[in-house]
N, C-alpha and C. Protein backbone atom coordinates (compact mmCIF):
# COMPACT_ATOMS: atom_id res chain seq x y z
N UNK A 1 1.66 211.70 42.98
CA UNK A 1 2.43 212.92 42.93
C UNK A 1 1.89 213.90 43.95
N UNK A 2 3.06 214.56 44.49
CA UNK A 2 2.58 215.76 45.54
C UNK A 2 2.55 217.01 44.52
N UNK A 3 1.90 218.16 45.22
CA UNK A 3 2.18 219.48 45.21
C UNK A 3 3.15 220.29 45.67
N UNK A 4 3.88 220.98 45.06
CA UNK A 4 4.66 222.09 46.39
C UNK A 4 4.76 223.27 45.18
N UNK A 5 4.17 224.12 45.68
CA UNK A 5 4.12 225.21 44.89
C UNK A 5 3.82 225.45 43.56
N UNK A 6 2.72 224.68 43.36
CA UNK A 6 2.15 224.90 41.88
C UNK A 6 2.37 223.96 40.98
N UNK A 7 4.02 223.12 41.82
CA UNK A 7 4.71 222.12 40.64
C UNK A 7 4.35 220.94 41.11
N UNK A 8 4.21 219.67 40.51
CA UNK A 8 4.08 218.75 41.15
C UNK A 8 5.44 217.86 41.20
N UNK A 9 5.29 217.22 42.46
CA UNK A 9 6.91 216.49 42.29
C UNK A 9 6.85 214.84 42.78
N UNK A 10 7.28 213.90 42.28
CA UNK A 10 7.33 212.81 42.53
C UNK A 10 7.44 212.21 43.93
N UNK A 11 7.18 211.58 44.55
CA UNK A 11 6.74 210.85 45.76
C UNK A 11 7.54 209.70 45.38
N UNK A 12 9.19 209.38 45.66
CA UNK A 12 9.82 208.33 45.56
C UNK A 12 10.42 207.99 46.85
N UNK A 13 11.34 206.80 47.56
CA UNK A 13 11.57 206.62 48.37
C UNK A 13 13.14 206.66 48.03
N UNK A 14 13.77 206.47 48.96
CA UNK A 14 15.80 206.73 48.45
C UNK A 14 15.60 205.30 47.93
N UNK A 15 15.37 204.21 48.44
CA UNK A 15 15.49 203.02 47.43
C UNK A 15 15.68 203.08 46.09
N UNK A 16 14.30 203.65 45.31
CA UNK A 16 13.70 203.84 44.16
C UNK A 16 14.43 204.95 43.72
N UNK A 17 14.40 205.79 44.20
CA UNK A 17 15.83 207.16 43.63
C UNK A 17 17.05 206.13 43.11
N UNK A 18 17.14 205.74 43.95
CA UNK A 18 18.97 204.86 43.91
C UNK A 18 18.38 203.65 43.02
N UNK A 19 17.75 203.18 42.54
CA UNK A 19 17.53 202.43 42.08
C UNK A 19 17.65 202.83 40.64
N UNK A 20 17.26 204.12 40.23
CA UNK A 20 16.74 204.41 39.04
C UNK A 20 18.75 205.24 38.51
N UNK A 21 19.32 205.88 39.46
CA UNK A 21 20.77 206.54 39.68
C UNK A 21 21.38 205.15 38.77
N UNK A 22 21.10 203.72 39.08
CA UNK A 22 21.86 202.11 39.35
C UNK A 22 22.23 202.06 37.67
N UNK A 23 20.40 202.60 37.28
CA UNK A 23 20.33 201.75 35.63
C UNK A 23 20.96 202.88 34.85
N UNK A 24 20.54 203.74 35.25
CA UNK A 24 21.30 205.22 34.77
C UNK A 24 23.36 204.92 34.23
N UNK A 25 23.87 204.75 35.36
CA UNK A 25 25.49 204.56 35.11
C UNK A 25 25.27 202.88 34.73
N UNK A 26 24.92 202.05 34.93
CA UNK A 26 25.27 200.80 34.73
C UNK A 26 24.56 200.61 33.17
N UNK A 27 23.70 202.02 32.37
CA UNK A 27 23.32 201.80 31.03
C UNK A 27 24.65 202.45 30.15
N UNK A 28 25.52 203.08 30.41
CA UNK A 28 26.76 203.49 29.90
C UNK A 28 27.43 202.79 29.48
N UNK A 29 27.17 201.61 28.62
CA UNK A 29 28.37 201.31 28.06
C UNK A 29 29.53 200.20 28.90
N UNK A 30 29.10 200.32 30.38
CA UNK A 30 29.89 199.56 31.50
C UNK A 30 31.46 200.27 31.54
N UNK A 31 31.41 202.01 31.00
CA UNK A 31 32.18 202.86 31.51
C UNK A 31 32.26 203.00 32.86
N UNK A 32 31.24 202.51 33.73
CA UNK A 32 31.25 203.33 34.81
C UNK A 32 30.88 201.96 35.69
N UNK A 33 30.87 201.79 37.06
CA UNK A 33 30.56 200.86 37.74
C UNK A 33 29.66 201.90 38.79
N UNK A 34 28.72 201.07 39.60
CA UNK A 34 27.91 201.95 40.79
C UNK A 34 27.70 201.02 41.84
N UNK A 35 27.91 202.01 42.86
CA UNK A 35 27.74 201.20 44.19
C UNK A 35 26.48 201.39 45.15
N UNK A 36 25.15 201.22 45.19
CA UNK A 36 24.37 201.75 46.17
C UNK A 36 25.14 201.60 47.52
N UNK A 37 24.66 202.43 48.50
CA UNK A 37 24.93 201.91 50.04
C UNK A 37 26.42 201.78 50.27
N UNK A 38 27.45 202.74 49.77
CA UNK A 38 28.51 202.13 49.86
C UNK A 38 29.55 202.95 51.29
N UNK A 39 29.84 201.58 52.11
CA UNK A 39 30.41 202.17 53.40
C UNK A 39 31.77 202.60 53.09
N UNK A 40 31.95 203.62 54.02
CA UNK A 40 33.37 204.22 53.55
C UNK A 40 34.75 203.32 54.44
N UNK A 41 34.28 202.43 54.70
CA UNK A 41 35.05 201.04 55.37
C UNK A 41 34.57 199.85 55.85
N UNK A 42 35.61 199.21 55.70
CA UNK A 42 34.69 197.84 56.51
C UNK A 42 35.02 197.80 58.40
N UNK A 43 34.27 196.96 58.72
CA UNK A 43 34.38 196.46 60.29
C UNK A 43 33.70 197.36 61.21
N UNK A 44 33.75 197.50 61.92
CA UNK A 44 33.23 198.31 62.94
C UNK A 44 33.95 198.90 64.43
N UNK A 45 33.62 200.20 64.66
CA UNK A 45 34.12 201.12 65.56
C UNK A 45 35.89 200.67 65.90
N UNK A 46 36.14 201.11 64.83
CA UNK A 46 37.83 200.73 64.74
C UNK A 46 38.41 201.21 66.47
N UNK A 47 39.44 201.54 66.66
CA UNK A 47 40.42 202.07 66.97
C UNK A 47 41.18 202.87 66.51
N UNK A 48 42.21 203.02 65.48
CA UNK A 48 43.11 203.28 65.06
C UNK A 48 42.06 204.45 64.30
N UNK A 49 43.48 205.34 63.77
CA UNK A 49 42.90 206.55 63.82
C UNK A 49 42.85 206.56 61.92
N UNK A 50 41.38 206.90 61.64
CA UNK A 50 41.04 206.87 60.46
C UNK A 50 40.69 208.05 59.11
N UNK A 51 40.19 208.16 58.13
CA UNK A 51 39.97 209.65 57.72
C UNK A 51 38.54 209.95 57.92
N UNK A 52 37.68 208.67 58.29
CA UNK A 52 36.08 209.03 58.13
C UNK A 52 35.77 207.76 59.37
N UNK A 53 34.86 208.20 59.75
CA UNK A 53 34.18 206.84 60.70
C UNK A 53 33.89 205.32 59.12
N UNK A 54 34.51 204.43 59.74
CA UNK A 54 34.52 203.35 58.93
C UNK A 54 32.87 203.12 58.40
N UNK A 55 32.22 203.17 59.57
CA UNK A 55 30.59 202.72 59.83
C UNK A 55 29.94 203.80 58.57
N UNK A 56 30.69 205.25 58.17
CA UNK A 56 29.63 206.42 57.81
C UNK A 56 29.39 205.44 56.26
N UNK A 57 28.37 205.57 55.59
CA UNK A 57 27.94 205.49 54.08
C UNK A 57 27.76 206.55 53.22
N UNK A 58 28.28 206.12 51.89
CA UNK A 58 27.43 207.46 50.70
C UNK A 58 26.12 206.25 50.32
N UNK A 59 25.15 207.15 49.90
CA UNK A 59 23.83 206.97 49.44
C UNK A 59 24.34 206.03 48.39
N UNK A 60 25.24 206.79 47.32
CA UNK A 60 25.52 206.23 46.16
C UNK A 60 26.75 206.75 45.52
N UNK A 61 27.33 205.89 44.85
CA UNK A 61 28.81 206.46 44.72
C UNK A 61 29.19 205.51 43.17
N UNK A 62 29.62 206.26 42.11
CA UNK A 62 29.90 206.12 41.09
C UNK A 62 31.06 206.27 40.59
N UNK A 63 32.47 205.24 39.58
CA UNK A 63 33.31 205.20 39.32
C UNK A 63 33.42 204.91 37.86
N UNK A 64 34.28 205.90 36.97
CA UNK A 64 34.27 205.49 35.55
C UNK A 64 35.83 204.58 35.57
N UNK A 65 35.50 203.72 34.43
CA UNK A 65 37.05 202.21 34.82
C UNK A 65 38.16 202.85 33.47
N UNK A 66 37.91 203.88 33.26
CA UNK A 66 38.60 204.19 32.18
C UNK A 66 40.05 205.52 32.80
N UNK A 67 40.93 204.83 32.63
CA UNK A 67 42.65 206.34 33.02
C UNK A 67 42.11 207.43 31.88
N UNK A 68 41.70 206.70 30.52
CA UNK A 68 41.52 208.07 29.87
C UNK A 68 40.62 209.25 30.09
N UNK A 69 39.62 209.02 31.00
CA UNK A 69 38.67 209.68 31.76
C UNK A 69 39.13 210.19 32.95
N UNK A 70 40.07 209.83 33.77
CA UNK A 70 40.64 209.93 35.20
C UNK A 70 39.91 209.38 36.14
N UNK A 71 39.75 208.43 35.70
CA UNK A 71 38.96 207.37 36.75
C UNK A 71 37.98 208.45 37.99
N UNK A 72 36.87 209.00 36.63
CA UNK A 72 36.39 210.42 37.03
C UNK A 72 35.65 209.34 39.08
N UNK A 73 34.87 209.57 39.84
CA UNK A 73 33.95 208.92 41.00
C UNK A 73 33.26 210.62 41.34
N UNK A 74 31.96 210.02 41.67
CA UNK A 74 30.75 210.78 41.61
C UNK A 74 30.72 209.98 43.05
N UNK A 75 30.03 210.85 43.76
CA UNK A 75 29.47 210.31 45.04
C UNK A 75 27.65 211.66 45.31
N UNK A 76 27.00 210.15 45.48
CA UNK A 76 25.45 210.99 45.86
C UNK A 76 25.31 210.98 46.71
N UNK A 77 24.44 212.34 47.31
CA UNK A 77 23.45 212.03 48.90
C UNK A 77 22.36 212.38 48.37
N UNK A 78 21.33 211.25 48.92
CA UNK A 78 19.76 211.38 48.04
C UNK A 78 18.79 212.18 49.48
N UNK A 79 18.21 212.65 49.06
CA UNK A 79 17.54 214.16 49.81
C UNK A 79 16.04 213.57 49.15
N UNK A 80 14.67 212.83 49.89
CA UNK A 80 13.60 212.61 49.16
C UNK A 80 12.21 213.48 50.14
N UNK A 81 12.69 214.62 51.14
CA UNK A 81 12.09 215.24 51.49
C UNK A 81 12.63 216.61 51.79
N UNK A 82 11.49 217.20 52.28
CA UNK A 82 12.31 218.95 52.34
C UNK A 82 13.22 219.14 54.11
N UNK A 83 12.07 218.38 54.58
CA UNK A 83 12.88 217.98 56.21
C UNK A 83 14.06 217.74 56.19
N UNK A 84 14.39 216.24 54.99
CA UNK A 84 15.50 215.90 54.97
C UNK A 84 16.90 216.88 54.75
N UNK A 85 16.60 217.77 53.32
CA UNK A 85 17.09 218.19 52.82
C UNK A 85 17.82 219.45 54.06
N UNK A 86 16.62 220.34 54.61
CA UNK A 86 17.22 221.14 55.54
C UNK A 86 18.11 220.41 56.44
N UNK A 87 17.82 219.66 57.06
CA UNK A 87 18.82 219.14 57.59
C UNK A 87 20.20 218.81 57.22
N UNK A 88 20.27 218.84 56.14
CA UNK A 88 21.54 218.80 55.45
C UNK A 88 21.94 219.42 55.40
N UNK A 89 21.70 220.94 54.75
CA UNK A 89 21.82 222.14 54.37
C UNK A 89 22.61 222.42 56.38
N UNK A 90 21.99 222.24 57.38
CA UNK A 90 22.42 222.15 58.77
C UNK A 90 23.76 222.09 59.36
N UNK A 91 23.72 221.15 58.51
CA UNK A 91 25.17 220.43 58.54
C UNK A 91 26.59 220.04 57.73
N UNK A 92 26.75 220.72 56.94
CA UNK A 92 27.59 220.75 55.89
C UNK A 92 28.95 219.42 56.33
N UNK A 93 29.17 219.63 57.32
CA UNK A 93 30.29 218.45 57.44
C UNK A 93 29.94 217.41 57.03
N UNK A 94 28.60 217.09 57.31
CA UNK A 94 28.18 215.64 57.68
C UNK A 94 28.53 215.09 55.75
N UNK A 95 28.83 215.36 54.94
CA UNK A 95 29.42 215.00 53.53
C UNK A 95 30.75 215.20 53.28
N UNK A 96 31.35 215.52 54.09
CA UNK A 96 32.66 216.06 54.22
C UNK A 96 33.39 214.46 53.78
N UNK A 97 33.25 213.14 54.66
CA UNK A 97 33.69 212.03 54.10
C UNK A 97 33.80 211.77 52.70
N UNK A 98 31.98 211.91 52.03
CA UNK A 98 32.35 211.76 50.58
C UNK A 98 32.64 212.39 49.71
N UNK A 99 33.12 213.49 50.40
CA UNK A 99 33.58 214.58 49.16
C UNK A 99 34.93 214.47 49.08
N UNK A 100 35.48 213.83 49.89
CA UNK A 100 37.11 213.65 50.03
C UNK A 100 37.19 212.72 49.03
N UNK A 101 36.54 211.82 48.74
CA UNK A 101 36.72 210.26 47.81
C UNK A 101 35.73 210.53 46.52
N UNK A 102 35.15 211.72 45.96
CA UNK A 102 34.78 212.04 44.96
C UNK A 102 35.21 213.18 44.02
N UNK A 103 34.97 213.44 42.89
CA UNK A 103 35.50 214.14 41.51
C UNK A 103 34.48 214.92 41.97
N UNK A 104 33.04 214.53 42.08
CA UNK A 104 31.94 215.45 41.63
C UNK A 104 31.10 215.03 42.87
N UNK A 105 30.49 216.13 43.93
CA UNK A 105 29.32 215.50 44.35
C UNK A 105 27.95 216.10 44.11
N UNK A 106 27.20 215.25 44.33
CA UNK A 106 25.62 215.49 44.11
C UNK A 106 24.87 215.21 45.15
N UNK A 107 24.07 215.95 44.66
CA UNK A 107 22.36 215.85 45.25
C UNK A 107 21.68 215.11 45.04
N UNK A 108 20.86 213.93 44.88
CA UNK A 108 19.86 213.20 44.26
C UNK A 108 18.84 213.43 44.59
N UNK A 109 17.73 214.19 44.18
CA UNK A 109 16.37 214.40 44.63
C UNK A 109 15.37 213.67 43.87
N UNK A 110 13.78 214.17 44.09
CA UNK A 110 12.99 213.69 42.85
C UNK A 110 12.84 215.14 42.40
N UNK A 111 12.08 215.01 41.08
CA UNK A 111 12.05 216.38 40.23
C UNK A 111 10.96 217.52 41.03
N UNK A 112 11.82 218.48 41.36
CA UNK A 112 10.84 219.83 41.90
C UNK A 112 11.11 219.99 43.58
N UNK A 113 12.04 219.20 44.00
CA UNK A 113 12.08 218.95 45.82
C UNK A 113 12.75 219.90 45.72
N UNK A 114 14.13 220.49 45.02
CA UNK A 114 15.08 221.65 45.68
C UNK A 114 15.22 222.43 44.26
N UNK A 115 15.23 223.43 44.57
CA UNK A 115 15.41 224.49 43.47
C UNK A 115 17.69 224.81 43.29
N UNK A 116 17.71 224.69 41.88
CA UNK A 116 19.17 224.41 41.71
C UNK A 116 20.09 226.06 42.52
N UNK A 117 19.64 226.90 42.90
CA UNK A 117 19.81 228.11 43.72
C UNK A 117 20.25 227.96 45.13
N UNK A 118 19.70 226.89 45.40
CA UNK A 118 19.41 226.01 46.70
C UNK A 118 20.87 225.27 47.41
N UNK A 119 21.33 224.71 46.21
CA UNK A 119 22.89 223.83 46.35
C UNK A 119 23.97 224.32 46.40
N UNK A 120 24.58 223.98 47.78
CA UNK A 120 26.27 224.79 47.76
C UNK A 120 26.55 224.42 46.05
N UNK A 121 27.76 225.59 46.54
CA UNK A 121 28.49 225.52 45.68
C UNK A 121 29.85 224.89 45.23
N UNK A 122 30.03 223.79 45.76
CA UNK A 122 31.04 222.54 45.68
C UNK A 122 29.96 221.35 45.32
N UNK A 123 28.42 221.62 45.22
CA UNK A 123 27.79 220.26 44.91
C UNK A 123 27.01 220.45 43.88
N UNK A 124 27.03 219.33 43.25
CA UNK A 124 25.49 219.38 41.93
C UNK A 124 24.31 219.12 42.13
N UNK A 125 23.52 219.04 41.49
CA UNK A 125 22.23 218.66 41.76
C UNK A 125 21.50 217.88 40.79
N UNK A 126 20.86 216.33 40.87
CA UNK A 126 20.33 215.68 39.95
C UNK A 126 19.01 215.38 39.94
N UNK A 127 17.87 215.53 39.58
CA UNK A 127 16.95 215.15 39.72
C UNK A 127 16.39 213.59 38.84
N UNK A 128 15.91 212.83 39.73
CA UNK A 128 15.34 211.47 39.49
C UNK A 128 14.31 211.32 39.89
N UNK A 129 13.63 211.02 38.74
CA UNK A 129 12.22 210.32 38.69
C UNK A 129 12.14 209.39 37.64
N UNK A 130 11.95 209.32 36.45
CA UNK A 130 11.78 207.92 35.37
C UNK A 130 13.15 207.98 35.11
N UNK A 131 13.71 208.80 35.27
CA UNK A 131 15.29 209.14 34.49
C UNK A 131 15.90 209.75 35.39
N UNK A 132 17.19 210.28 34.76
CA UNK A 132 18.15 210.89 35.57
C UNK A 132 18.45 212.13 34.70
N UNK A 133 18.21 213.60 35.40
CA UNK A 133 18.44 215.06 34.57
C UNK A 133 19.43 215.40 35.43
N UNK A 134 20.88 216.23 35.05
CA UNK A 134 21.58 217.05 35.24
C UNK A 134 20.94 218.50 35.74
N UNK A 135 20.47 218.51 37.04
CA UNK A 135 20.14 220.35 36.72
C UNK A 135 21.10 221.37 36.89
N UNK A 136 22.49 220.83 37.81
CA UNK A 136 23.35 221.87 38.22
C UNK A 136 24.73 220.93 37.96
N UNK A 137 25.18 221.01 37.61
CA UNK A 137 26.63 219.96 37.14
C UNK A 137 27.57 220.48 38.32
N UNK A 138 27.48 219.19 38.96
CA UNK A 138 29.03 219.44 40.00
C UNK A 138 30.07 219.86 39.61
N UNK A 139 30.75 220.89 40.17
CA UNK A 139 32.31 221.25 40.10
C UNK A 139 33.02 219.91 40.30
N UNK A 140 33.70 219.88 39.63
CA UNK A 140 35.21 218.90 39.67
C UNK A 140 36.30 219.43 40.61
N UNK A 141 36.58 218.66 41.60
CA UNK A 141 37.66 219.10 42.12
C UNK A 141 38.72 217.19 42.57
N UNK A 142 39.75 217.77 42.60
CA UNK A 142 40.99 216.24 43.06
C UNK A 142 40.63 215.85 44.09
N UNK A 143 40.26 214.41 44.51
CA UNK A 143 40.06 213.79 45.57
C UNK A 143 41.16 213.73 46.10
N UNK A 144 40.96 213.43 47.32
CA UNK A 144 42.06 213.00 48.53
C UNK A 144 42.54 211.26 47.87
N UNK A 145 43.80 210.80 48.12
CA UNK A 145 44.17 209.57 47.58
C UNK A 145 42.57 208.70 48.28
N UNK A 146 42.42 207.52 47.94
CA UNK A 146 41.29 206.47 49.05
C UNK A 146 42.56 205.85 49.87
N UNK A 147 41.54 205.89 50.72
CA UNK A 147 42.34 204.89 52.13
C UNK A 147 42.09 203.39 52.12
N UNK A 148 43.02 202.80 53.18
CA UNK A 148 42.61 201.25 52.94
C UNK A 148 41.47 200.90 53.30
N UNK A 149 40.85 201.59 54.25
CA UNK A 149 39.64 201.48 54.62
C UNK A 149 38.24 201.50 52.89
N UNK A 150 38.52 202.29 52.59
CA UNK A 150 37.52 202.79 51.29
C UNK A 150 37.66 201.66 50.74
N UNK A 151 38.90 201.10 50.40
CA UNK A 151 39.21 199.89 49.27
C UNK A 151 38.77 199.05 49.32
N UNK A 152 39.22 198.75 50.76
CA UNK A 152 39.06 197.35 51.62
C UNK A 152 36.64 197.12 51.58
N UNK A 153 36.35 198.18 51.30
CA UNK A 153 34.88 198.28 51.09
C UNK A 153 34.54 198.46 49.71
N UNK A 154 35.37 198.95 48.81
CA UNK A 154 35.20 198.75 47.39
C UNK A 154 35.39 196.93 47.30
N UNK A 155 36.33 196.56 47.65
CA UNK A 155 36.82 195.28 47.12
C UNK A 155 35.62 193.84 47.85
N UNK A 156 35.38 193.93 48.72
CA UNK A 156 34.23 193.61 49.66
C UNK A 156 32.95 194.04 48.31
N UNK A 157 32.79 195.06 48.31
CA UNK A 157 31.39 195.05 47.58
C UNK A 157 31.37 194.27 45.59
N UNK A 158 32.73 194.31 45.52
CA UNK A 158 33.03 193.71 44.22
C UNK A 158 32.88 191.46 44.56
N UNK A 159 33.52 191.14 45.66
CA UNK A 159 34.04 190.38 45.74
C UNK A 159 32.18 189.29 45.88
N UNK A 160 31.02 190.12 46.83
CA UNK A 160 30.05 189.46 47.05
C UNK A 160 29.25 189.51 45.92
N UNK A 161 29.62 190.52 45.20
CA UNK A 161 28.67 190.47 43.62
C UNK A 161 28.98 189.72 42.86
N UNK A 162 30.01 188.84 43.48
CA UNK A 162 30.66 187.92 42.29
C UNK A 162 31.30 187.69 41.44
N UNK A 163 31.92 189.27 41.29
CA UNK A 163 32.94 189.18 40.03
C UNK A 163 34.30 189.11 40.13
């Protein structure tokens, strides 16, 4: 464990963040399905004119299989340093892809990296370390329909897992 200001905060890598996000939705009941690493298309440097670079990824991106829920999708960007994090904060577009194809987005940190004061206000904030805590609950807002591109990478990531 590090220090940063009195608190101490976990020393995880985005692997191990996303790893721990995996058991988190996939312990629900199998309400929800999760995708680490998931590209917002398949193939590479298209042509044709698209809504996101095919190549860009979310960290992590979450879908509940239920209409009575509204087939809510969560999409993460995991932030496991403060470097990282400013840099984000830099760039606000650069999430602009997965916020189009999500209900809710988040933050994924480890516990104590960003203070919940810290996070626009269109995003949540989760902290992971043994578990997964809610500190700032994403606003809900209507996604943009998914494109064939998104699908065509949902269906790809379903199809090699085997099911």
């Amino acid at each position: 464990m590090a220090q940063k200001g009195g608190k101490e905060t976990m020393k995880l890598t985005a692997g191990e963040l996303i790893k721990v996000l995996a058991e988190h939705y996939e312990g629900r009941k199998s309400d929800w399905v999760f995708f680490p690493e998931l590209r917002l298309g398949t193939g590479y440097k298209s042509t044709r004119r698209q809504a996101c670079s095919v190549e860009q990824r979310i960290d992590a991106f979450a879908m509940c299989m239920f209409p009575s829920r509204g087939f809510e999708r969560h999409a993460f960007e995991v932030k496991v340093s403060r470097s990282d994090w400013g840099k984000e904060m830099r760039d606000p577009l650069k999430r602009l892809p997965a916020y189009r194809v999500c209900n809710r987005f988040y933050f994924a940190v480890p516990p104590g990296l960003v203070k919940a004061d810290e996070v626009p206000a269109e995003a949540g904030l989760v902290e992971v370390g043994d578990k997964v805590r809610v500190v700032l609950q994403a606003p809900f807002h209507e996604s943009d329909a998914p494109h064939w591109p998104f699908i065509a990478s949902l269906a790809r990531r379903v199809f090699k897992a085997g099911v």
